[in-house]
Protein backbone atom coordinates (compact mmCIF):
# COMPACT_ATOMS: atom_id res chain seq x y z
CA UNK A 1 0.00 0.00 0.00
CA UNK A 2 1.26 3.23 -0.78
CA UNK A 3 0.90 7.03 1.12
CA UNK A 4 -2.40 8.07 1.23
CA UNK A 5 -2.60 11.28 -0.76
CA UNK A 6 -3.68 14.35 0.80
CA UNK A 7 -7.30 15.45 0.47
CA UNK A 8 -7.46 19.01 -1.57
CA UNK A 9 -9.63 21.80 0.32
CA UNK A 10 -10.52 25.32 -1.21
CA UNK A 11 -9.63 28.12 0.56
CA UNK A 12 -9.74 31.81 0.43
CA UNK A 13 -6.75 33.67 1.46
CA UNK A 14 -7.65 37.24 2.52
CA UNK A 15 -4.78 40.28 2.10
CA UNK A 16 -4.78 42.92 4.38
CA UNK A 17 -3.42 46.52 3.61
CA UNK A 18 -3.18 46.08 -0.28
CA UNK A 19 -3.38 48.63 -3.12
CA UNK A 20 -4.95 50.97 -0.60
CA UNK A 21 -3.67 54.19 -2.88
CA UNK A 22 -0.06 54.06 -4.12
CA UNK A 23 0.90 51.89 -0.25
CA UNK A 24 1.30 48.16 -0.55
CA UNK A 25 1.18 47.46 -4.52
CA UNK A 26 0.05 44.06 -5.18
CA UNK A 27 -1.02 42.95 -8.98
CA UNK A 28 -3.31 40.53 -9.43
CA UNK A 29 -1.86 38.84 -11.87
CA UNK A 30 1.11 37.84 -10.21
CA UNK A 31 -0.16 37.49 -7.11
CA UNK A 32 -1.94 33.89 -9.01
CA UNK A 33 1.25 33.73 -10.36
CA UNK A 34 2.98 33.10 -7.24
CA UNK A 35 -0.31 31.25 -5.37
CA UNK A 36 0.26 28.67 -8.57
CA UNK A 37 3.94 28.73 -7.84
CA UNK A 38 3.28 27.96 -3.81
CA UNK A 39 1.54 24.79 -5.75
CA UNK A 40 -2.15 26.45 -5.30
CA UNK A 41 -4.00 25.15 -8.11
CA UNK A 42 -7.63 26.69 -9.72
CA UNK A 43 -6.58 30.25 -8.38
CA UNK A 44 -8.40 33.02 -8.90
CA UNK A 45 -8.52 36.71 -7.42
CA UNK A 46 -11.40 38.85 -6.60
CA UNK A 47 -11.47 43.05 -7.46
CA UNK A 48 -7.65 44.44 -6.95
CA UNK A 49 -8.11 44.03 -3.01
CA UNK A 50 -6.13 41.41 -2.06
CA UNK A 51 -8.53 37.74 -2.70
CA UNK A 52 -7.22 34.68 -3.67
CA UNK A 53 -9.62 31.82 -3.99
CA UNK A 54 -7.16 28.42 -4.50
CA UNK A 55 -7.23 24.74 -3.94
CA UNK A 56 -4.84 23.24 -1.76
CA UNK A 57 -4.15 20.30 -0.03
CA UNK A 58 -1.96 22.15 2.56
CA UNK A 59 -3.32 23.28 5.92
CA UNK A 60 -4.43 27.12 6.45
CA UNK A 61 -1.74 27.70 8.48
CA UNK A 62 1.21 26.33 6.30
CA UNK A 63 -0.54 28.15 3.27
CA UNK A 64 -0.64 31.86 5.55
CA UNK A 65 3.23 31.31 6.36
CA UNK A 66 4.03 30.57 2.57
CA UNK A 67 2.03 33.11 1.10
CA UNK A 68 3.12 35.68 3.91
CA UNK A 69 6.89 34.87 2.84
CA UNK A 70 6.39 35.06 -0.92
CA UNK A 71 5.05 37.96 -1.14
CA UNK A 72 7.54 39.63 1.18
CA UNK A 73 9.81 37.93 -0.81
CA UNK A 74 8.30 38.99 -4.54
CA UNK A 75 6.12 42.50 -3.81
CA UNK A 76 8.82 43.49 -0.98
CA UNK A 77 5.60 43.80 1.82
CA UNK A 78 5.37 42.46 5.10
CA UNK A 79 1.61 42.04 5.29
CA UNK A 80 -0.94 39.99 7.07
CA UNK A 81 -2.78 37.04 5.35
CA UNK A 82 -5.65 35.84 6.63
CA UNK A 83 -6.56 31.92 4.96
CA UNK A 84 -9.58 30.40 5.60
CA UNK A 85 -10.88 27.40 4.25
CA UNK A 86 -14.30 27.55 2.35
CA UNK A 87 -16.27 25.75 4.82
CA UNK A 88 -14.93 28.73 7.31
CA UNK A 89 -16.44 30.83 5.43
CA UNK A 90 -19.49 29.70 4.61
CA UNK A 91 -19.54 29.23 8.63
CA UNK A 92 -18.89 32.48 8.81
CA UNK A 93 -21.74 33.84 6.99
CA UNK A 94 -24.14 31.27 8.57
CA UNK A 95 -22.95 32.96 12.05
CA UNK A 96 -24.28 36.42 10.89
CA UNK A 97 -25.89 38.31 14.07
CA UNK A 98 -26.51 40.92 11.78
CA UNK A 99 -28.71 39.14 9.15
CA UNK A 100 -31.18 41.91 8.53
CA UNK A 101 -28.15 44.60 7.93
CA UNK A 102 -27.90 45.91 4.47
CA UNK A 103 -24.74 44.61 2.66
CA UNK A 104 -23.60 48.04 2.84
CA UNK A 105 -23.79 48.50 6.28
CA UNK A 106 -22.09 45.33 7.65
CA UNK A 107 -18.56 44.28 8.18
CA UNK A 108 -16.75 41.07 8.99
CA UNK A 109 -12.75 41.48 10.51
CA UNK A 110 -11.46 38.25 10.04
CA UNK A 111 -8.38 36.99 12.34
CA UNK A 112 -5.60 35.48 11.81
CA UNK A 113 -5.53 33.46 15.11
CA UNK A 114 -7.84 33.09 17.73
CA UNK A 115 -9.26 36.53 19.66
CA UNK A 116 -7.69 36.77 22.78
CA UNK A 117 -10.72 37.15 25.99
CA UNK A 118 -9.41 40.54 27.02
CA UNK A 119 -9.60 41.76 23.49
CA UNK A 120 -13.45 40.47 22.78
CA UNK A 121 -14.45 41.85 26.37
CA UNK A 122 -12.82 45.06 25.59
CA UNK A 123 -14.63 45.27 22.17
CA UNK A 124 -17.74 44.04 23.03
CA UNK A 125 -17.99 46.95 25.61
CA UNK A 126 -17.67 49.37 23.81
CA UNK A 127 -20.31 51.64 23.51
CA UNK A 128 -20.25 53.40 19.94
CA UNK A 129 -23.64 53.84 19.52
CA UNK A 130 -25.77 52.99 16.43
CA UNK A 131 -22.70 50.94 15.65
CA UNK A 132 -22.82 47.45 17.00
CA UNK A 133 -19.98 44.77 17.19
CA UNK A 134 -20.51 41.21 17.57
CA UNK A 135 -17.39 38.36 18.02
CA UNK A 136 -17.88 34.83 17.14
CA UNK A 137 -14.70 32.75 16.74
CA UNK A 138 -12.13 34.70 15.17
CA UNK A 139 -14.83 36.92 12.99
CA UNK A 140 -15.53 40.45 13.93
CA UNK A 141 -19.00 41.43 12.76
CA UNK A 142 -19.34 45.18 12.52
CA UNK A 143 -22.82 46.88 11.77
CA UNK A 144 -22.26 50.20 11.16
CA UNK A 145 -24.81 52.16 10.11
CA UNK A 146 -23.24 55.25 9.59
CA UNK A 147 -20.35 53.91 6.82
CA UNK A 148 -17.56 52.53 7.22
CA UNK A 149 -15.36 55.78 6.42
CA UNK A 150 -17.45 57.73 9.39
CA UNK A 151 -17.39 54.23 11.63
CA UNK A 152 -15.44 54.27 14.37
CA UNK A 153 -15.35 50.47 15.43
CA UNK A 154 -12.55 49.48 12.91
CA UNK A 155 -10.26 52.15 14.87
CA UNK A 156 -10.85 50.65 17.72
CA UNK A 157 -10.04 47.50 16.49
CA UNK A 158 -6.89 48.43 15.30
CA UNK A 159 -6.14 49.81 19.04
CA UNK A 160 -6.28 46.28 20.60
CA UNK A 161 -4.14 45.25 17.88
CA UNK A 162 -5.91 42.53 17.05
CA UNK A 163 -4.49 41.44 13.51
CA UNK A 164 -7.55 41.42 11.06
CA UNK A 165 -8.33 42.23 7.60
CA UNK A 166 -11.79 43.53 7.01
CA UNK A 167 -14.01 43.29 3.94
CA UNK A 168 -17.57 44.46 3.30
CA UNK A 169 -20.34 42.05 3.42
CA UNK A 170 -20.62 42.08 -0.12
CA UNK A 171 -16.87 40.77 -0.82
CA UNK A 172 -17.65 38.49 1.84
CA UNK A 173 -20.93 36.80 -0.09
CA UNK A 174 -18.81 36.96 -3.62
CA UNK A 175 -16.02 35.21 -2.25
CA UNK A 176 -18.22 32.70 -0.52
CA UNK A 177 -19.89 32.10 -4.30
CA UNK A 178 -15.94 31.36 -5.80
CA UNK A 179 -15.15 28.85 -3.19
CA UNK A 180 -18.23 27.05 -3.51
CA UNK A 181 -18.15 27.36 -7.71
């Protein structure tokens, strides 16, 4: 009998801080490039923003380390990548405690590890009235209301320095239609 071979698992690998303005240039095109070169097979990228839907039969965490180092390595960026696989994502959506928000309106801040207790106490505290904040797991739902460029939740976010990459409820349901196409 020989090695069983590993099983192959979608995943969506989310960028944070790219192409915001002329900070953090990352093509598209060879961001695939290098995914295919990492041996991610069936990649594809969503808008200029930094998603990369792949297959893989590597774990999440070996695939954030790798693509973390190549693109240090090949775009000259020390960025976070958040990779989740496509049944965390789909969880993730299912998890909504916003589900009557308008797409506009609601938020998800995906981590890269666990949320530490201290961090989701201090967050869920806040009062930043109408915005609200929910934490499940290691997704941040945001309603806000008011926009996200007049929000103030993701600043606070950024305070606990919890490492996150955020994307609009939108991104979030186009991404989730990739990695189950």
């Amino acid at each position: 009998m020989g090695q069983p071979t590993a099983k192959t698992r979608r995943y969506v690998a989310l960028l944070r801080g790219v192409n915001l303005v002329k900070r953090n240039r990352v093509a598209m095109a060879p961001l695939r490039e290098l995914c295919a070169e990492l041996g991610c097979s069936n990649v594809r990228t969503y808008i200029a923003s930094g998603n990369v839907v792949f297959d893989s039969t590597e774990t999440a965490a070996v695939l954030r380390k790798k693509l973390e180092q190549g693109i240090e390595r090949e775009f000259g960026i020390s960025i976070i990548v958040v990779v989740l696989s496509a049944a965390d994502l789909a969880k993730a959506i299912k998890q909504n405690p916003f589900p009557k928000a308008e797409d506009g309106t609601l938020h998800a801040a995906f981590s890269e590890d666990d949320i530490a207790k201290a961090d989701i106490d201090r967050l869920s505290a806040l009062q930043l009235e109408p915005e609200e904040v929910a934490i499940v797991g290691r997704t941040i739902y945001m309603y806000l209301p008011v926009g996200y460029s007049n929000a103030r939740m993701p600043r606070e976010i950024d305070r606990v320095k919890v490492k996150v990459t955020i994307r609009n409820w939108r991104t979030v349901n186009a991404l989730n239609d990739m990695a189950k196409g």
